[in-house]
N, C-alpha and C. Protein backbone atom coordinates (compact mmCIF):
# COMPACT_ATOMS: atom_id res chain seq x y z
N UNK A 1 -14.13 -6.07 39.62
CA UNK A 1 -14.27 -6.85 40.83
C UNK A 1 -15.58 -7.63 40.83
N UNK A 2 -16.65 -7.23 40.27
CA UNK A 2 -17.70 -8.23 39.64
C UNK A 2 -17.52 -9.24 39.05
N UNK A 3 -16.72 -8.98 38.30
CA UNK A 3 -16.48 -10.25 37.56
C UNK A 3 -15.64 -11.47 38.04
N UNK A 4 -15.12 -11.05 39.31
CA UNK A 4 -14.69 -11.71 40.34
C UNK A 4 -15.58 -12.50 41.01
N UNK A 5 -16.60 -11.79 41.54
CA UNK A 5 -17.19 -12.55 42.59
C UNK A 5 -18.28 -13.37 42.02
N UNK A 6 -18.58 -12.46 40.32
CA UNK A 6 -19.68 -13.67 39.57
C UNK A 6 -18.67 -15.17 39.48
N UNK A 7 -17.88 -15.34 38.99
CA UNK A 7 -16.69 -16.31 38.61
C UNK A 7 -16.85 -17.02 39.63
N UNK A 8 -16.61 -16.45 40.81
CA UNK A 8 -17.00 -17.70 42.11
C UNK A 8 -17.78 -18.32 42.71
N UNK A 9 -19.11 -17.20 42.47
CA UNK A 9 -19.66 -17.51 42.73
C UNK A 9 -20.94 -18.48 42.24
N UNK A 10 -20.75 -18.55 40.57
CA UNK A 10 -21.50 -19.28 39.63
C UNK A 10 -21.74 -20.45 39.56
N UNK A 11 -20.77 -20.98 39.98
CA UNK A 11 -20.41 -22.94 39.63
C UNK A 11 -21.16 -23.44 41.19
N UNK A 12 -21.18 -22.43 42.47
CA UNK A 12 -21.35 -22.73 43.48
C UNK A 12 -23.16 -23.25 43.72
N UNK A 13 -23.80 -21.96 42.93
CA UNK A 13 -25.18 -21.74 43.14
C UNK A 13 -25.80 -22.56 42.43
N UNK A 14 -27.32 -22.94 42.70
CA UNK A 14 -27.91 -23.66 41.61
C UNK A 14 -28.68 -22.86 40.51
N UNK A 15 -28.94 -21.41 40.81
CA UNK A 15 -29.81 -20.81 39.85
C UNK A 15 -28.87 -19.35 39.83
N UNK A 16 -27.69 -19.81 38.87
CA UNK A 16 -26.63 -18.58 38.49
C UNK A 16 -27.63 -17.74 37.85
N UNK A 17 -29.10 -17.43 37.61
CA UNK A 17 -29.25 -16.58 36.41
C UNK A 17 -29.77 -15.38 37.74
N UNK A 18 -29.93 -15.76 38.54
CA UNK A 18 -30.54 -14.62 39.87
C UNK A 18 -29.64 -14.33 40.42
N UNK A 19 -28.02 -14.43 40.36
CA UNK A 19 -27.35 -13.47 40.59
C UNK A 19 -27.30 -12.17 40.54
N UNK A 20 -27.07 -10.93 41.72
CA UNK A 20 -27.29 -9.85 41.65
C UNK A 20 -26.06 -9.21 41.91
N UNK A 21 -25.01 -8.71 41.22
CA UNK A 21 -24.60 -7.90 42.42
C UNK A 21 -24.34 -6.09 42.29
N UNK A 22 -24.70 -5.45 43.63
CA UNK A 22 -24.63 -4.01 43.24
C UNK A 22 -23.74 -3.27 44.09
N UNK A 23 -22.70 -2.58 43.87
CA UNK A 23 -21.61 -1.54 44.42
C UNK A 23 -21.97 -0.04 45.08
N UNK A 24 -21.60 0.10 46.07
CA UNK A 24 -21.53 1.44 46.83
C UNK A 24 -20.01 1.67 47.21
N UNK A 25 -20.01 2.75 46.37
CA UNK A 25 -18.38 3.39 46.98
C UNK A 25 -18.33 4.87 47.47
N UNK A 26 -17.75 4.74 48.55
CA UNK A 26 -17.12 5.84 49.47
C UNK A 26 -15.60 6.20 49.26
N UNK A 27 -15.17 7.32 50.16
CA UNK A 27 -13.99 8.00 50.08
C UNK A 27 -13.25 6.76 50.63
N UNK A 28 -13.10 5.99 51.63
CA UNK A 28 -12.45 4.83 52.26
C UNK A 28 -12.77 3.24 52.28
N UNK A 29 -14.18 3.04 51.33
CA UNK A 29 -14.78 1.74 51.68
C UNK A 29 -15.75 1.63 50.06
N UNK A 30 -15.56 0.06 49.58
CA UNK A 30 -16.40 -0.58 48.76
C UNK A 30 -17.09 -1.45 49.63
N UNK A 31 -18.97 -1.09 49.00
CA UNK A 31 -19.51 -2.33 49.53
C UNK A 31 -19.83 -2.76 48.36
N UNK A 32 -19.93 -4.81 48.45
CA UNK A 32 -20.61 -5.51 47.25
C UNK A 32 -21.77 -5.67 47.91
N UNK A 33 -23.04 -5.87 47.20
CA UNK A 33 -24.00 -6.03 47.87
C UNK A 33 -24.00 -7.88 46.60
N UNK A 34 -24.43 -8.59 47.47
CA UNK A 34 -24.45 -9.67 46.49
C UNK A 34 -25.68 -10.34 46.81
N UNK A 35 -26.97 -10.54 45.96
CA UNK A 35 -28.29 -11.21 46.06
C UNK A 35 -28.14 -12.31 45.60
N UNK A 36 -28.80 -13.51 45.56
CA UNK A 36 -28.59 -14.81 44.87
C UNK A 36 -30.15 -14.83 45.57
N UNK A 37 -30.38 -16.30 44.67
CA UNK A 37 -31.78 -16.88 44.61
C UNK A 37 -32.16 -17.63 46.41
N UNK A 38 -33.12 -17.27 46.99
CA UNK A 38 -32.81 -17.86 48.26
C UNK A 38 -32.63 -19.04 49.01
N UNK A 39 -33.06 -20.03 48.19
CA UNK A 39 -32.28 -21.62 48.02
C UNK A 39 -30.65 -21.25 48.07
N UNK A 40 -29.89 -20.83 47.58
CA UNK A 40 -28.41 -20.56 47.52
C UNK A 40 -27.91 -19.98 48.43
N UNK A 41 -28.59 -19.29 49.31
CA UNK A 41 -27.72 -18.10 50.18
C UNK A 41 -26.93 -19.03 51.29
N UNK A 42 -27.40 -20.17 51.59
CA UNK A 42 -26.79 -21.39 52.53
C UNK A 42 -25.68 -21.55 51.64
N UNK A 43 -25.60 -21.76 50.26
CA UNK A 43 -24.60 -22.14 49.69
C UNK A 43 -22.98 -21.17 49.47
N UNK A 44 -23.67 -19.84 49.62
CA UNK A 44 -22.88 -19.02 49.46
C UNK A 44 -22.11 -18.90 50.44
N UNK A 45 -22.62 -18.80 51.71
CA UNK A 45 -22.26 -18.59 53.31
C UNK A 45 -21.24 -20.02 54.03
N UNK A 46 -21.96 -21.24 53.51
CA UNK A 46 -21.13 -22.15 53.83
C UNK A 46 -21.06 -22.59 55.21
N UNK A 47 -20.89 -23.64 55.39
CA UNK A 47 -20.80 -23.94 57.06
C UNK A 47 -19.69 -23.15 57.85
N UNK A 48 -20.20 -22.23 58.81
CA UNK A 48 -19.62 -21.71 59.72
C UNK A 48 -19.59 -20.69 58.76
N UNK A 49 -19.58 -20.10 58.18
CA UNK A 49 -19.17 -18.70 57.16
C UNK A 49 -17.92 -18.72 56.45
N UNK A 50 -17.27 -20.31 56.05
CA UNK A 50 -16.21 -20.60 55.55
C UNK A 50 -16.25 -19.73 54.05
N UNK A 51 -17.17 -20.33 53.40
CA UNK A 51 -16.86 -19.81 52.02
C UNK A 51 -17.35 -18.39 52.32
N UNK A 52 -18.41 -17.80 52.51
CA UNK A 52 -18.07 -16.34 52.48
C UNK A 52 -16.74 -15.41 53.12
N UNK A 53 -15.91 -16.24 53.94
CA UNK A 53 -15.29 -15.41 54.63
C UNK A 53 -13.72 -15.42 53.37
N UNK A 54 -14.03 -17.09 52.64
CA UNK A 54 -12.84 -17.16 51.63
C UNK A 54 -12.90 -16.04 50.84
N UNK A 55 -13.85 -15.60 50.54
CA UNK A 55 -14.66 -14.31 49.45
C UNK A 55 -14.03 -13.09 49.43
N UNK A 56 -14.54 -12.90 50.83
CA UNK A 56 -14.06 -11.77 51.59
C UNK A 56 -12.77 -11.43 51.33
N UNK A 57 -11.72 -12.71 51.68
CA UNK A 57 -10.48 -12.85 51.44
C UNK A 57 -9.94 -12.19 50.33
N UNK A 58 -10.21 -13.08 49.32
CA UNK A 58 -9.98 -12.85 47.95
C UNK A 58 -10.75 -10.89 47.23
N UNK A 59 -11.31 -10.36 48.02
CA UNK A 59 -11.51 -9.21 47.63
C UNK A 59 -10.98 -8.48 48.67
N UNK A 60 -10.37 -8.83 49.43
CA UNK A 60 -9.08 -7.92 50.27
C UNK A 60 -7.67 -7.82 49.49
N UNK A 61 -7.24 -9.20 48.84
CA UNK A 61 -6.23 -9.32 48.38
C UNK A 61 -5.98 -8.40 46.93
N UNK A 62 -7.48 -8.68 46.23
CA UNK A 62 -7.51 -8.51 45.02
C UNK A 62 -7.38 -6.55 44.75
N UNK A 63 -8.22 -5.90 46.34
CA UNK A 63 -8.46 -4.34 46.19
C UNK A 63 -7.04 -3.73 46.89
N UNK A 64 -6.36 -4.58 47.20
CA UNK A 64 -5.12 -3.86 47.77
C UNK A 64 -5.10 -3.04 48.85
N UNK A 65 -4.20 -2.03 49.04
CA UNK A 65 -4.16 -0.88 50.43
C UNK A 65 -4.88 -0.18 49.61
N UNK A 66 -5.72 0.66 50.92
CA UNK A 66 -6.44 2.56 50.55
C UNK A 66 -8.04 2.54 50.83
N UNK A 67 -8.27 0.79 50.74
CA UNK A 67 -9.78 0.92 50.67
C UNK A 67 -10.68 -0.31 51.64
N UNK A 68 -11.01 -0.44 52.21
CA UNK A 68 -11.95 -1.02 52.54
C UNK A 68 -12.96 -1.47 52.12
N UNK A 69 -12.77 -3.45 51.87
CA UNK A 69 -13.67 -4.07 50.91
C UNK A 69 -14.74 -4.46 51.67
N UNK A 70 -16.20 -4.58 51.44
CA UNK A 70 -16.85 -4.76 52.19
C UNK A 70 -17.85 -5.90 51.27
N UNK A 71 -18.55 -7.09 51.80
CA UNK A 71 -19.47 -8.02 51.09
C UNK A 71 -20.84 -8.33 51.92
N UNK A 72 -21.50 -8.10 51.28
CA UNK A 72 -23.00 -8.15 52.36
C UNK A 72 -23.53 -9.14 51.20
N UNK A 73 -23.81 -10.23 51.62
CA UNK A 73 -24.45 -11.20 50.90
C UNK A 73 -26.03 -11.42 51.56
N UNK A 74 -27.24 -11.27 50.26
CA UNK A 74 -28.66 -11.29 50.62
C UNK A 74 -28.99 -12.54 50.25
C-alpha cells in the first residue's frame, strides 16, 4: 500500500526525494502517516481537500472490508 501512495503521490510534489511514509497497524485500523517536504503539503491536500480526500478514496477501495484505512498527511 506504499507503493501506492508513493506512485501518486510523486509526479504531484516538487521534491519526491522527502517523501516519508510510516504505518501503524491495529486490530481494526491502518494509519499512513505521510510527510512530504513543506512547500508540497498544499500540493498534496489540494483545494478544498480534493486530492487528499481522492487518496483516501483509493486506499479504502484498494484495503477492502475488515479494516479501517486511515491517512494523516504532515
Amino acid at each position: 500500500m506504499e507503493a501506492l501512495i508513493e506512485t501518486i503521490v510523486k509526479p504531484i510534489v516538487d521534491h519526491p526525494g522527502s517523501i516519508r511514509i510510516s504505518v501503524s497497524e491495529s486490530d481494526n485500523s491502518i494509519t499512513y502517516r505521510l510527510a512530504v517536504h513543506p512547500d508540497d503539503t498544499g500540493k498534496i491536500i489540494g483545494k478544498h481537500g480534493r486530492i487528499a480526500k481522492a487518496i483516501r478514496v483509493l486506499l479504502h477501495a484498494k484495503a477492502g472490508e475488515g479494516k479501517t484505512v486511515y491517512l494523516d498527511i504532515k
